[in-house]
C-alpha atoms as a PDB file:
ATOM      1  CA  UNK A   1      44.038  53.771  99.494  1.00  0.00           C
ATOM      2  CA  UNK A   2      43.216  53.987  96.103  1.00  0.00           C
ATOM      3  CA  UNK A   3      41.140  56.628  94.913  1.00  0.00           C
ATOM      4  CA  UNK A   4      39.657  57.251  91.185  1.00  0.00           C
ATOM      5  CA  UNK A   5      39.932  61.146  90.471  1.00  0.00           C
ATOM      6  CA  UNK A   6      36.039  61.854  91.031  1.00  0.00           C
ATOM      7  CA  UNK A   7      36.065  59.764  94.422  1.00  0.00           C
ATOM      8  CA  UNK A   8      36.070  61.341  98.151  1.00  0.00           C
ATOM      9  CA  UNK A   9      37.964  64.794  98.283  1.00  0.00           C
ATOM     10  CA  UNK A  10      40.644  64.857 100.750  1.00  0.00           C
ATOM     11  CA  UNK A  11      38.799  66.555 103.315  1.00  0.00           C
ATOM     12  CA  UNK A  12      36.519  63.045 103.075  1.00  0.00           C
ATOM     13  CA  UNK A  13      39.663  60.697 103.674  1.00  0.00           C
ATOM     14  CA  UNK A  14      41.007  63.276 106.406  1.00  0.00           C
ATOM     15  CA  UNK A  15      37.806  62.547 108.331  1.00  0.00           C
ATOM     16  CA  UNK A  16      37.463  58.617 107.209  1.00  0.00           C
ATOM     17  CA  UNK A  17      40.796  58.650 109.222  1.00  0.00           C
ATOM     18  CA  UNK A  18      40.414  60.994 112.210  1.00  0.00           C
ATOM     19  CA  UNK A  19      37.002  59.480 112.779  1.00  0.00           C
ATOM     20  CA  UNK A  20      38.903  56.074 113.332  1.00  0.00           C
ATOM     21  CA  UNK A  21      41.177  57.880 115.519  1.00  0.00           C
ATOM     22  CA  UNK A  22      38.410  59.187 117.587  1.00  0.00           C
ATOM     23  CA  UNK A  23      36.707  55.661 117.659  1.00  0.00           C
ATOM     24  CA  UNK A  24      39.992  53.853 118.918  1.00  0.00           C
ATOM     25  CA  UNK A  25      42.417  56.388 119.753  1.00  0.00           C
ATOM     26  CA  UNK A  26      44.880  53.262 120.909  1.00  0.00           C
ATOM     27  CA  UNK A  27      44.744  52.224 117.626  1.00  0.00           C
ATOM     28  CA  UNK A  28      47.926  53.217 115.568  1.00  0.00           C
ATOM     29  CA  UNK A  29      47.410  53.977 112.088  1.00  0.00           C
ATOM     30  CA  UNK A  30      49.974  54.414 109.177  1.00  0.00           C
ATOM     31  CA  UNK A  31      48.885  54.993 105.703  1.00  0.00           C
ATOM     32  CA  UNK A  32      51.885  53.091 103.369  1.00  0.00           C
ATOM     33  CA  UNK A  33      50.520  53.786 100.427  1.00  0.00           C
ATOM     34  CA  UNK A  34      48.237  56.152  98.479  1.00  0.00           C
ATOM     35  CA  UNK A  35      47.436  56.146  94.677  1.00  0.00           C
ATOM     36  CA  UNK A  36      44.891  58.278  93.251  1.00  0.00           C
ATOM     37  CA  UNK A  37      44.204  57.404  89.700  1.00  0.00           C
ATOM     38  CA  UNK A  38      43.626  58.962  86.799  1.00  0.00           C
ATOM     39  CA  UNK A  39      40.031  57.750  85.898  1.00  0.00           C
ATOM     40  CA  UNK A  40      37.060  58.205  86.720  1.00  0.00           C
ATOM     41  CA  UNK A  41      35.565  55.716  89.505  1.00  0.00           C
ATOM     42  CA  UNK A  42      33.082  53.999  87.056  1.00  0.00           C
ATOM     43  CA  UNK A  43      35.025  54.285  83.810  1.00  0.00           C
ATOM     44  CA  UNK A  44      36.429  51.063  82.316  1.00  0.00           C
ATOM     45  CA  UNK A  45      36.953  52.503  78.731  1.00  0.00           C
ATOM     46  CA  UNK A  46      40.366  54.656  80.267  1.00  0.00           C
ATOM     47  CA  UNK A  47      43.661  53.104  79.226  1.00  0.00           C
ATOM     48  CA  UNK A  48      45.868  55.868  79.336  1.00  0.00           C
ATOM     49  CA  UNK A  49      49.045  55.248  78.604  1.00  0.00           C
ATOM     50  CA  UNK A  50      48.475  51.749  76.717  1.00  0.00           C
ATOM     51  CA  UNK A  51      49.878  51.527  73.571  1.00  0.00           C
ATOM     52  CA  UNK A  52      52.111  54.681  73.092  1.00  0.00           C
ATOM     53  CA  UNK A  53      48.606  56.754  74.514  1.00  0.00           C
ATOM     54  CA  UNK A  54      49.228  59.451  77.471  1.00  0.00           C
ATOM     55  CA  UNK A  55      47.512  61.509  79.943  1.00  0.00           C
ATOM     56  CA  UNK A  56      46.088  64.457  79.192  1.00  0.00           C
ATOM     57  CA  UNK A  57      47.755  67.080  80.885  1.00  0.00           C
ATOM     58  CA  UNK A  58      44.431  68.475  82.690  1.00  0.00           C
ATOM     59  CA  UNK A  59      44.017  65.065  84.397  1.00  0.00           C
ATOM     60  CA  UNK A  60      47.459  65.148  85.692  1.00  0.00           C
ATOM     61  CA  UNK A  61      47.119  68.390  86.658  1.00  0.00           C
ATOM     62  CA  UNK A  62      44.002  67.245  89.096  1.00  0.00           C
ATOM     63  CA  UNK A  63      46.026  64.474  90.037  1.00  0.00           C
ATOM     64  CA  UNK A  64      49.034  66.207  91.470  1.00  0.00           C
ATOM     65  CA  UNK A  65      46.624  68.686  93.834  1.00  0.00           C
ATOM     66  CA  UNK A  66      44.697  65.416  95.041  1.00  0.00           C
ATOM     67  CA  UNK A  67      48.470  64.172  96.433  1.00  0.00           C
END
């Protein structure tokens, strides 16, 4: 999964995957990976951390409660 910062809330991918279960409850899932980045979903100006920049501290703030 990758998520920008303004995409679903957890709640949202919670249900995106219990509503699978509930479709095909033979169906094992496993999630392997999960990155929520740091930008907004329609923003292609961002490039934190290019050239000595950084995150500000607000964003990473939002970031860690989203894991």
């Amino acid at each position: 999964m990758h998520t920008p910062i303004d995409g679903p809330s957890p709640w949202a991918e919670y249900w995106s995957i219990e509503t699978l279960h509930r479709l095909l409850p033979r169906l094992h899932q496993q999630l392997s990976e999960l990155d929520n980045r740091v930008d907004a979903q329609n923003d292609n100006t961002s490039n934190y951390g290019a050239n000595g920049g950084a995150v500000p501290p607000a964003l990473l703030d939002e970031q860690g409660w989203l894991y």
